[in-house]
N, C-alpha and C. Protein backbone atom coordinates (compact mmCIF):
# COMPACT_ATOMS: atom_id res chain seq x y z
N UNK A 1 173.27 133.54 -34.92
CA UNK A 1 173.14 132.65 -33.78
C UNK A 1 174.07 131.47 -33.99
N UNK A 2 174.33 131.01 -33.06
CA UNK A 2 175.57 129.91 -33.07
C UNK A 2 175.39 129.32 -31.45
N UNK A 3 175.48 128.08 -32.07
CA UNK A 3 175.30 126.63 -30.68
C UNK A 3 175.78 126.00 -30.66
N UNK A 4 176.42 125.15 -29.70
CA UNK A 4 177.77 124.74 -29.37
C UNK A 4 177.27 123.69 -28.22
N UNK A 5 178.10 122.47 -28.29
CA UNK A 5 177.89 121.43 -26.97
C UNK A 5 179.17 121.72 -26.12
N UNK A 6 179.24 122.97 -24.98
CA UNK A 6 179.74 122.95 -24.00
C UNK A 6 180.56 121.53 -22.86
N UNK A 7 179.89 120.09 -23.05
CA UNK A 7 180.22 119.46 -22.05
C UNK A 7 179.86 117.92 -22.38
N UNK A 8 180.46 116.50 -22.74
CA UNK A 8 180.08 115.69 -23.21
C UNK A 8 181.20 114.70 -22.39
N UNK A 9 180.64 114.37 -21.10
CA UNK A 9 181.04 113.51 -20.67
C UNK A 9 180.48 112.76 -20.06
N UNK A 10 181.11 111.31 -19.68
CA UNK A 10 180.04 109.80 -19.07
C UNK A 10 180.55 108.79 -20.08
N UNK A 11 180.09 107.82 -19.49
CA UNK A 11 180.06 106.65 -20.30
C UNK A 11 178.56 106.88 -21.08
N UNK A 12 178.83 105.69 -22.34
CA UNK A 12 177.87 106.19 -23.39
C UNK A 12 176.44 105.65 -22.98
N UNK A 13 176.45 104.89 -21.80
CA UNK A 13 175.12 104.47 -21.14
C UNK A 13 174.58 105.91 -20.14
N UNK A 14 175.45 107.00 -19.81
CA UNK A 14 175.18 107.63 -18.72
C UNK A 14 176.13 108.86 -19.40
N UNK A 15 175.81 109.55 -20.35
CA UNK A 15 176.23 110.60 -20.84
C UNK A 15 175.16 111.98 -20.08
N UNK A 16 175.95 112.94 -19.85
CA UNK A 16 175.59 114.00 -19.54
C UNK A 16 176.40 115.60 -20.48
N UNK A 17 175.17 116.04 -21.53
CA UNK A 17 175.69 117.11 -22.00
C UNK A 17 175.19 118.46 -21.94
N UNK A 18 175.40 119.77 -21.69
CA UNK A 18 175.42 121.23 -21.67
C UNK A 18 175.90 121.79 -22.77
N UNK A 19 174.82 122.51 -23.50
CA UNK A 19 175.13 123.06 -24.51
C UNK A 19 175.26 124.72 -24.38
N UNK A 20 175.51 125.44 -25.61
CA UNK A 20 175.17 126.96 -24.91
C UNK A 20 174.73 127.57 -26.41
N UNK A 21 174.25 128.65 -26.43
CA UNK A 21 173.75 129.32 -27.44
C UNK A 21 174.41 130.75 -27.49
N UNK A 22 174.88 131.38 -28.87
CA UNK A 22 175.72 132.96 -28.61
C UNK A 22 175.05 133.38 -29.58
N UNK A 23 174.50 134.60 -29.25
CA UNK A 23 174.07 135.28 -30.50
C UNK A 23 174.36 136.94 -30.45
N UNK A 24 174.49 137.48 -31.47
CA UNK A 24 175.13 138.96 -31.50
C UNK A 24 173.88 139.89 -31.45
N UNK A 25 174.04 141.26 -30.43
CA UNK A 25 173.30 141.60 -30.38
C UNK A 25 174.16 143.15 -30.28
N UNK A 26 173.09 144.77 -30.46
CA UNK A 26 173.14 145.54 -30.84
C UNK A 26 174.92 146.29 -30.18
N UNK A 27 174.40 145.71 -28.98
CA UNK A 27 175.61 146.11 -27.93
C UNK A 27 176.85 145.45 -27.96
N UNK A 28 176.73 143.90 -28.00
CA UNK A 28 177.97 142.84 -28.15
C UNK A 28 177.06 141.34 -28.38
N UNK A 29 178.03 140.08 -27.80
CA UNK A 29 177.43 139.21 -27.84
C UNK A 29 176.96 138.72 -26.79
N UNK A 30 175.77 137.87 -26.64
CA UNK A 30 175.26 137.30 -25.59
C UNK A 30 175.27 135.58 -25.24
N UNK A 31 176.05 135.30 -24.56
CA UNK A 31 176.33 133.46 -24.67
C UNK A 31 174.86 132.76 -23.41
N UNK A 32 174.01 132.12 -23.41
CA UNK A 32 173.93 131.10 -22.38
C UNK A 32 173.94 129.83 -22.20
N UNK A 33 174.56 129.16 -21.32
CA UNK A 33 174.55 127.80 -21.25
C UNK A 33 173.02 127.16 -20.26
N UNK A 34 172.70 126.05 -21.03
CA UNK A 34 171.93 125.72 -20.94
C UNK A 34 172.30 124.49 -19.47
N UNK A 35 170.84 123.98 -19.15
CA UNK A 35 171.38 122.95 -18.17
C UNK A 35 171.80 121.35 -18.24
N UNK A 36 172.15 120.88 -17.46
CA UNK A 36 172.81 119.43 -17.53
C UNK A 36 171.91 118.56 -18.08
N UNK A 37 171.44 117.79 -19.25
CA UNK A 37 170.93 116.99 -19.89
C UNK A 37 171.19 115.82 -20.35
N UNK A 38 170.32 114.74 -20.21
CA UNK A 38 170.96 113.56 -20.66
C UNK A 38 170.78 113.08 -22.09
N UNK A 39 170.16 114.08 -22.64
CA UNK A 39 169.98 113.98 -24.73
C UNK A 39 170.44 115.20 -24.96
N UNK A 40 171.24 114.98 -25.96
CA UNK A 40 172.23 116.42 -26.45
C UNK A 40 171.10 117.00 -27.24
N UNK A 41 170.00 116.66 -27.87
CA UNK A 41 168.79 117.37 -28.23
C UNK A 41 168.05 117.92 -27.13
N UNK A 42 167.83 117.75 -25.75
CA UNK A 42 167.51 118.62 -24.97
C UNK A 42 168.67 119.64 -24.03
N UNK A 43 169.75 119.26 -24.31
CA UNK A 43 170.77 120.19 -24.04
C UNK A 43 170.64 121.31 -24.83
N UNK A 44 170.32 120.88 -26.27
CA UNK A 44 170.41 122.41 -27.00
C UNK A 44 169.17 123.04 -26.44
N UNK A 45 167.85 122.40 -26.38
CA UNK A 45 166.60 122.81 -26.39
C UNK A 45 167.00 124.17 -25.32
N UNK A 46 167.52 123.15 -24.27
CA UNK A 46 167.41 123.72 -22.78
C UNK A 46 168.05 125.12 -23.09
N UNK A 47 169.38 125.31 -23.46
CA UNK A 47 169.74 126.57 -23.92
C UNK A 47 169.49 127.61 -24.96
N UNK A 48 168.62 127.11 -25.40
CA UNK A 48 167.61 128.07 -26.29
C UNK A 48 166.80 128.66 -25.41
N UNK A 49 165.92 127.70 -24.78
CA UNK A 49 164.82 128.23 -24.05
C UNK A 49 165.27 129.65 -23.25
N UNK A 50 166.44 128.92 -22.67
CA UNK A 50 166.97 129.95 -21.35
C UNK A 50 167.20 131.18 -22.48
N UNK A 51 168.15 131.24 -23.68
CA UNK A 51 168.05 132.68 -23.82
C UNK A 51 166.88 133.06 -24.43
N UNK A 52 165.55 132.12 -24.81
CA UNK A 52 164.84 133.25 -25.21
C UNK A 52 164.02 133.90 -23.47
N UNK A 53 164.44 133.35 -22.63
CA UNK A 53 163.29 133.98 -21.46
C UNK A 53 164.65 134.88 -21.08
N UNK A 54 165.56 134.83 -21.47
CA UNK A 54 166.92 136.50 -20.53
C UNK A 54 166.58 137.01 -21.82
N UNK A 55 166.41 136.98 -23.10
CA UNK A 55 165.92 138.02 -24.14
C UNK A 55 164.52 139.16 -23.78
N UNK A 56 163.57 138.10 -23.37
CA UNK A 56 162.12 138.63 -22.79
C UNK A 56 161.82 139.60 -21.87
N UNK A 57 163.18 139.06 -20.93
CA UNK A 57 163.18 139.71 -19.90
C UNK A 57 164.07 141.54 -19.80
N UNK A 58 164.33 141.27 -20.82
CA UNK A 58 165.11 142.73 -21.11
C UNK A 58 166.71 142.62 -20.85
């Protein structure tokens, strides 16, 4: 697994970042980006979450 901050722009009062998450799987790899956040700790969160519910989902 490997995570990455996709997007880090704004002034440092009004930063907005998107992170994404890639992880290898049987077939190839699978990337998702997460959504627009204003703490780069819920940027990652956010793109975790999202791939574990497209993992769940088949």
């Amino acid at each position: 697994m490997f995570h990455s901050t996709e997007k880090d722009e704004g002034t440092s009062q009004n930063k907005i970042y998107v992170a994404s998450v890639l992880i290898g799987t049987p077939v190839g790899r699978l990337k998702m980006l997460g959504d627009e956040k204003s703490r780069l700790k819920d940027a990652h969160n956010s793109a975790a979450s999202l791939m574990i519910r497209a993992l769940q989902q088949g």
